[in-house]
Protein backbone atom coordinates (compact mmCIF):
# COMPACT_ATOMS: atom_id res chain seq x y z
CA UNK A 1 -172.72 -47.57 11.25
CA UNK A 2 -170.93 -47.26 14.64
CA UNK A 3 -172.67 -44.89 16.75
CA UNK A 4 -169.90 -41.92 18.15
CA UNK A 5 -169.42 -42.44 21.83
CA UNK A 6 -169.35 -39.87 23.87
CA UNK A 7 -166.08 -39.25 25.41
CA UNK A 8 -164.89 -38.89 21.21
CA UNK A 9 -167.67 -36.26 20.71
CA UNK A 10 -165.78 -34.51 23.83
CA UNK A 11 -162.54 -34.68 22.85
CA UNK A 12 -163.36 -33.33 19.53
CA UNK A 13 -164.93 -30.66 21.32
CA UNK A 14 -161.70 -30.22 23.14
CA UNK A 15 -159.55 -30.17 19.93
CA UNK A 16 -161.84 -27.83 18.58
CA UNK A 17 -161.46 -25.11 21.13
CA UNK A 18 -157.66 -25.85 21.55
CA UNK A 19 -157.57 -24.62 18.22
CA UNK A 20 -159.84 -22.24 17.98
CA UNK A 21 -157.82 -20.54 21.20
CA UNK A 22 -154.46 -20.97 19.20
CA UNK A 23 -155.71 -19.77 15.97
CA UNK A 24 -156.69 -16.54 18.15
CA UNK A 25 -153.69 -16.00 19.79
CA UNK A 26 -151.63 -16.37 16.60
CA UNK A 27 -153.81 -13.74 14.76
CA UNK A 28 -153.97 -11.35 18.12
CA UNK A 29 -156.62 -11.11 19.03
CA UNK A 30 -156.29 -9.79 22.38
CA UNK A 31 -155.04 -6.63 20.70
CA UNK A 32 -157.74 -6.53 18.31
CA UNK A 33 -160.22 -6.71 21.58
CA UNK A 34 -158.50 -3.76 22.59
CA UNK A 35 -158.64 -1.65 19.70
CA UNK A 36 -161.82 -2.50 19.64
CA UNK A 37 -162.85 -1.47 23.20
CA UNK A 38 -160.80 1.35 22.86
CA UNK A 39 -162.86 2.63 20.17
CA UNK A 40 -166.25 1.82 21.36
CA UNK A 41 -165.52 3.56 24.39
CA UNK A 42 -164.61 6.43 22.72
CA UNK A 43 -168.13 6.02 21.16
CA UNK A 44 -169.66 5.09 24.21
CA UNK A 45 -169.69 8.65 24.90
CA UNK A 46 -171.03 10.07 21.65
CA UNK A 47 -173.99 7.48 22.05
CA UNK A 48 -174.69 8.85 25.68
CA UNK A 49 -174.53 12.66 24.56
CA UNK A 50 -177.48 11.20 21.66
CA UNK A 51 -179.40 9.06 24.35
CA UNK A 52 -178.88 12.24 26.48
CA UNK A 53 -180.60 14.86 24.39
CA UNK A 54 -183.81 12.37 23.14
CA UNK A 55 -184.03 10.96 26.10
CA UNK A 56 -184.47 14.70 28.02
CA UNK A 57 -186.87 15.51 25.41
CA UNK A 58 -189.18 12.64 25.46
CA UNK A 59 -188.60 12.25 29.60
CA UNK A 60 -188.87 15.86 30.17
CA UNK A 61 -192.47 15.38 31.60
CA UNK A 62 -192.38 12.01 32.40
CA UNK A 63 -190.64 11.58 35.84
CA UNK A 64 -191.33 8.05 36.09
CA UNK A 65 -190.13 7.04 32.93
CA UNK A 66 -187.08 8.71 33.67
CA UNK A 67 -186.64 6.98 37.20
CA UNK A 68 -187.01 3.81 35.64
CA UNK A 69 -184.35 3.83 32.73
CA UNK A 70 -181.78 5.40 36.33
CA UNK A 71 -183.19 2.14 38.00
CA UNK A 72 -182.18 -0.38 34.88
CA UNK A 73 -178.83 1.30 34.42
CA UNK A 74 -178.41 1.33 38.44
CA UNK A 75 -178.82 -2.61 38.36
CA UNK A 76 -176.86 -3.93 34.95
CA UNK A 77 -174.26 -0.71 34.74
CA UNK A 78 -173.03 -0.04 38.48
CA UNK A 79 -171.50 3.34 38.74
CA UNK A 80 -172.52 4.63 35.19
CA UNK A 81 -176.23 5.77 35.93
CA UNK A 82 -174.68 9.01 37.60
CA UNK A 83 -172.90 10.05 34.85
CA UNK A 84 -175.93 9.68 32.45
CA UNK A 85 -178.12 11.10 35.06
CA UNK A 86 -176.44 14.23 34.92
CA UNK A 87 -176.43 13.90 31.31
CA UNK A 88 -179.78 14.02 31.78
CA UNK A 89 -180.12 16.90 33.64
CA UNK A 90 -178.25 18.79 30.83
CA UNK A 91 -180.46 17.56 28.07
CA UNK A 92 -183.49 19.25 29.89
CA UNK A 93 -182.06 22.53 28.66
CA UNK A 94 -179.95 21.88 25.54
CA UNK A 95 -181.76 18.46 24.26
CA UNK A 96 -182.13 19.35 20.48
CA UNK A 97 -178.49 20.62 20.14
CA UNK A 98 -177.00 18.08 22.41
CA UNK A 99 -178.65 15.39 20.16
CA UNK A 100 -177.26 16.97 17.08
CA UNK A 101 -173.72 16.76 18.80
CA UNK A 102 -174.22 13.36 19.94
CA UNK A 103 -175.23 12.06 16.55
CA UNK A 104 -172.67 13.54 14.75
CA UNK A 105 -169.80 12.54 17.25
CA UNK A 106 -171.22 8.89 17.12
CA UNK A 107 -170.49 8.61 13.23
CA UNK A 108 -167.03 9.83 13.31
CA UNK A 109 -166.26 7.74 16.23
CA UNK A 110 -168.98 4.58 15.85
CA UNK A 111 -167.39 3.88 12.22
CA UNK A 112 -164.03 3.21 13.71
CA UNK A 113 -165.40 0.32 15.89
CA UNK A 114 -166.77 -1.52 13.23
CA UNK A 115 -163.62 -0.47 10.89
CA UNK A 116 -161.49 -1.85 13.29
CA UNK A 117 -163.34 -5.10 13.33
CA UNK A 118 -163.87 -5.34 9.04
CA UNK A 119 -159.99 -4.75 9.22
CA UNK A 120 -158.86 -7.32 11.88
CA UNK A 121 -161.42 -10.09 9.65
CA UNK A 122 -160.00 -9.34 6.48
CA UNK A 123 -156.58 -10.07 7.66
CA UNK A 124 -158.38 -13.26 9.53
CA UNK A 125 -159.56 -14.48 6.23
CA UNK A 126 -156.82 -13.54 3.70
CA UNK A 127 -159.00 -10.91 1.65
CA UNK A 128 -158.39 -7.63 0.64
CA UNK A 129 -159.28 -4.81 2.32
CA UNK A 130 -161.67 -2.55 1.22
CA UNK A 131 -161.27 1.25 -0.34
CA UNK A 132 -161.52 3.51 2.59
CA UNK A 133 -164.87 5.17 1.36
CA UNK A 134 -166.75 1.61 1.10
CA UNK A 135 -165.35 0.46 4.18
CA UNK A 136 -166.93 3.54 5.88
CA UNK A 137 -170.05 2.62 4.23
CA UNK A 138 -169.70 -1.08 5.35
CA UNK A 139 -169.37 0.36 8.70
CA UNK A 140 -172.36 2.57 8.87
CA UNK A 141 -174.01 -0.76 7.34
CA UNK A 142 -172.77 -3.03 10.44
CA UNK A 143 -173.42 0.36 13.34
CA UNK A 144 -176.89 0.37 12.10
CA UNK A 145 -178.12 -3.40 12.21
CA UNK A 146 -176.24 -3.97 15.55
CA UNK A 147 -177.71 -0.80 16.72
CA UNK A 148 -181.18 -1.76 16.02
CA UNK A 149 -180.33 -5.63 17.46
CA UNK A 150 -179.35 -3.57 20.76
CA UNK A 151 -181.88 -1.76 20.74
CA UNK A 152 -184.72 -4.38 20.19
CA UNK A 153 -183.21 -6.35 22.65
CA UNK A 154 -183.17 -3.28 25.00
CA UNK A 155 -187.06 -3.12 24.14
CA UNK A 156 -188.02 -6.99 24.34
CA UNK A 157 -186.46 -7.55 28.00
CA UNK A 158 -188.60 -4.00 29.34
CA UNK A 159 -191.36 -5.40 28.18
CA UNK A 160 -191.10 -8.44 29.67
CA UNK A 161 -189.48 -6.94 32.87
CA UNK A 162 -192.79 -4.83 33.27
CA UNK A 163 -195.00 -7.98 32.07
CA UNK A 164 -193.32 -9.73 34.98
CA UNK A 165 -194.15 -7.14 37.33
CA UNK A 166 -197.67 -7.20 36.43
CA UNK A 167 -197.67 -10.91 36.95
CA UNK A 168 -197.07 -13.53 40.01
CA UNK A 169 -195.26 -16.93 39.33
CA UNK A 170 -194.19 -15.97 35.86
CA UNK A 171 -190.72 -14.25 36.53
CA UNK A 172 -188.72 -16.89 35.57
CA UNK A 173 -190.32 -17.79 32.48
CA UNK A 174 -190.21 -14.31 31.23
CA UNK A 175 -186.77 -14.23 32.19
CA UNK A 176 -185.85 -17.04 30.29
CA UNK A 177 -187.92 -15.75 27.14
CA UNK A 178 -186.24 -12.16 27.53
CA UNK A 179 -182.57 -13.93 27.25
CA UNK A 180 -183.48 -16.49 24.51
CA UNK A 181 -184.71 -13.06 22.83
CA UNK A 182 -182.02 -11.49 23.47
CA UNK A 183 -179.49 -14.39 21.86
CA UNK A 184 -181.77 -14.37 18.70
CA UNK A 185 -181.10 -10.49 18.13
CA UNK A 186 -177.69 -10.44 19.21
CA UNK A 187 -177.26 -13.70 16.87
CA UNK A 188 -178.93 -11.90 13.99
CA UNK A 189 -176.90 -8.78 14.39
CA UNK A 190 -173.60 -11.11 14.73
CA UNK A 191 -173.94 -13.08 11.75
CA UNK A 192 -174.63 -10.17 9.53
CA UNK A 193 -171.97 -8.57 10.65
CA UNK A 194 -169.33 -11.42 10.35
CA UNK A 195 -170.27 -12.03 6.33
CA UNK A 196 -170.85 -8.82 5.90
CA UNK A 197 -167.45 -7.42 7.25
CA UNK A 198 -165.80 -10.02 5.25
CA UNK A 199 -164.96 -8.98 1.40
CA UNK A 200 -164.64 -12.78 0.76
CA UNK A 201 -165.97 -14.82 3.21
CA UNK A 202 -168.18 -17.70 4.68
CA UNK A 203 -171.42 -15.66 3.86
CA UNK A 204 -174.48 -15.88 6.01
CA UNK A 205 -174.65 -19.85 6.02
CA UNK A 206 -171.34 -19.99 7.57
CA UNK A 207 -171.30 -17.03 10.10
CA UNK A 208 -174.32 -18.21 12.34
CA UNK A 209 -172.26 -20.70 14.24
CA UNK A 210 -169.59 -18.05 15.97
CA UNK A 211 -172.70 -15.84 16.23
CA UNK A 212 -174.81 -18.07 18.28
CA UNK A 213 -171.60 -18.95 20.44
CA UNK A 214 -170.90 -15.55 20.60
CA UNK A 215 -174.76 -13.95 21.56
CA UNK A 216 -174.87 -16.97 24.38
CA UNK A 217 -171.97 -15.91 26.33
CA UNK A 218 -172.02 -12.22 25.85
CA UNK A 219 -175.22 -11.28 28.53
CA UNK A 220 -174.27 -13.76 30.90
CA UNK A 221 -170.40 -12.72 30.99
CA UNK A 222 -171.97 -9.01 31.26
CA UNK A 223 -174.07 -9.98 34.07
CA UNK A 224 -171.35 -11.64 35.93
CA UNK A 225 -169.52 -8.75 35.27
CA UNK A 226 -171.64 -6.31 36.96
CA UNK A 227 -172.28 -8.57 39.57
CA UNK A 228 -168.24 -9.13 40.82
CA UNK A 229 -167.84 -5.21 40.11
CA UNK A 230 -171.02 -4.51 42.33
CA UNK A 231 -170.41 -7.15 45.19
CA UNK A 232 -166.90 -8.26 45.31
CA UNK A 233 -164.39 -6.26 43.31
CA UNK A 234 -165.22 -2.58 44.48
CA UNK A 235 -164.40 -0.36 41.92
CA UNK A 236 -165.51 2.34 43.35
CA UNK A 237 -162.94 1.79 46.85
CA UNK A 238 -159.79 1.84 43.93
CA UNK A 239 -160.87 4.08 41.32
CA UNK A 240 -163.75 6.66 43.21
CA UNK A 241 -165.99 8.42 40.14
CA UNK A 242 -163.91 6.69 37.52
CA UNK A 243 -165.33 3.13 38.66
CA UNK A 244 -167.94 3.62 35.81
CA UNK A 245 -165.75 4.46 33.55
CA UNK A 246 -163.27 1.33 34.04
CA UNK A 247 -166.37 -1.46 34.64
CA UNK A 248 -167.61 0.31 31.05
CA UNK A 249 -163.96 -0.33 29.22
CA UNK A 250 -163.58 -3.54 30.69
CA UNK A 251 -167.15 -5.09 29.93
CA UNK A 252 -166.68 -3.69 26.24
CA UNK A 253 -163.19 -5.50 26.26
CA UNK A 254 -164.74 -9.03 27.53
CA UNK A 255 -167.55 -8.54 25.42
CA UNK A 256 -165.45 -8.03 22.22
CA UNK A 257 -163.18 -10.67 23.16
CA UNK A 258 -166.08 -13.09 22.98
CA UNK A 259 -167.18 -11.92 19.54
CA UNK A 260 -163.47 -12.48 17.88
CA UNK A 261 -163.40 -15.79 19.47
CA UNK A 262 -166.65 -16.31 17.38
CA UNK A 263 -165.07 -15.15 13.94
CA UNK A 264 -162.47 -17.71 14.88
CA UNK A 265 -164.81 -20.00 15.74
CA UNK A 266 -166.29 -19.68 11.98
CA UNK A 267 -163.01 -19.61 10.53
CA UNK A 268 -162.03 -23.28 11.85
CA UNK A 269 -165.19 -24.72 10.76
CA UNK A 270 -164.73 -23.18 7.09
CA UNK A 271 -161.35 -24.52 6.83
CA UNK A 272 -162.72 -27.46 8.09
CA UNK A 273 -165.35 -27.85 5.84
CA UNK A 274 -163.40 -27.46 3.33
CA UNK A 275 -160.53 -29.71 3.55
CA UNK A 276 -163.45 -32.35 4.30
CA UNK A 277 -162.34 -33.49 8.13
């Protein structure tokens, strides 16, 4: 059997993501990113108004905790920590209520992210779209198990970030272990999400693929992100005490851009697979 050189493997590679790219334009998926962004922002503040009010209650008497979650959002979400530190502030007062308020405008908004995204794969994969009432369900579904990815995720890389502190020469170990941790959840959470959104789809077997792709680029495009906003781009020069606001719509826009390209990444190897190339 001739062995598959390597320049072949690379154009294959090539062909693959020409299409892939094509097959993404043609189904718009730019637009899709958008609606999508647009609707997790929307969320975005919802989930702070929750954070707000549990985090004021379980911070209330723990001043270092609380400096410490300012100090993480400071470093990975320039120019957002003020707004949730004065969110913060607030919850001291009205944390039970402004929980309640939070949770309840997350599920009203929070279901149309993921019912944008079960709508936009349906019409990806030719199946019919589900009745409005299970779709809402499906998109409880999805909020939960990506909620609890993020939020193991969030969980694994403090502990590791505090292990590191605790520890000489291991930094970059733990670093690496926090982001292959991270990859795992996010990959989890992905390729639930893409069979599950799916009435007639690839299943779990054939989701994985776009996930993995998907849960690699996603932290390091968000990292780069807040680095160029925090060093070179400025936000805060252009847009003053909106720069949080426009780093968080446009790192939710790359972000979901990356996770379409993965349905289309799955949706080229199923067709693939099954016309036998």
């Amino acid at each position: 059997m001739k062995a598959t050189s390597f320049p072949s493997v690379l154009s294959g590679w090539r062909r693959a993501a020409v299409s892939v790219w094509k097959e993404f334009s043609r189904h718009d998926g730019a637009q899709a990113a958008a609606a999508f962004s647009f609707y997790a922002f929307l969320s975005l503040f919802a989930l702070l108004i929750l954070a707000a009010g549990v985090m004021g209650m379980v911070l209330k008497n723990r001043p270092d905790l609380h400096r410490r979650a300012l100090d993480y959002l400071a470093r990975n979400a320039p120019g957002v920590s003020d707004m949730v530190e004065e969110a913060l502030k607030t919850s001291t007062d009205f944390g039970g209520l402004l929980g309640a308020v939070g949770l309840l405008g997350l599920l009203l908004s929070g279901t149309r992210v993921a019912d944008s995204f079960q709508v936009w794969l349906n019409r990806v994969w030719e199946a019919e779209r589900p009745s409005v009432l299970r779709r809402k369900l499906k998109s409880l579904v999805i909020m939960l198990v990506l909620g609890t990815a993020m939020a193991l995720g969030f969980a694994l890389h403090s502990i590791l970030v505090y292990a590191a502190s605790r520890t000489e020469g291991l930094e970059a170990p733990l670093s690496a272990l926090s982001f292959l941790g991270a990859v795992a959840l996010q990959g989890a959470g992905l390729t639930f999400a893409y069979s599950y959104a799916v009435e007639k789809g690839p299943g779990m077997g054939g989701s994985w693929k776009g996930a993995l792709l998907a849960a690699l680029l996603i932290n390091p495009l968000l990292l780069f992100l807040a680095w160029y906003y925090a060093n070179i781009g400025d936000l805060a020069a252009v847009y003053g005490s909106f720069a949080g606001v426009v780093m968080g719509i446009l790192s939710i826009y790359y972000a979901a851009y990356v996770v379409y390209l993965g349905a289309e990444l799955n949706l080229f190897l199923y067709r693939r697979k099954e016309s036998g190339a």
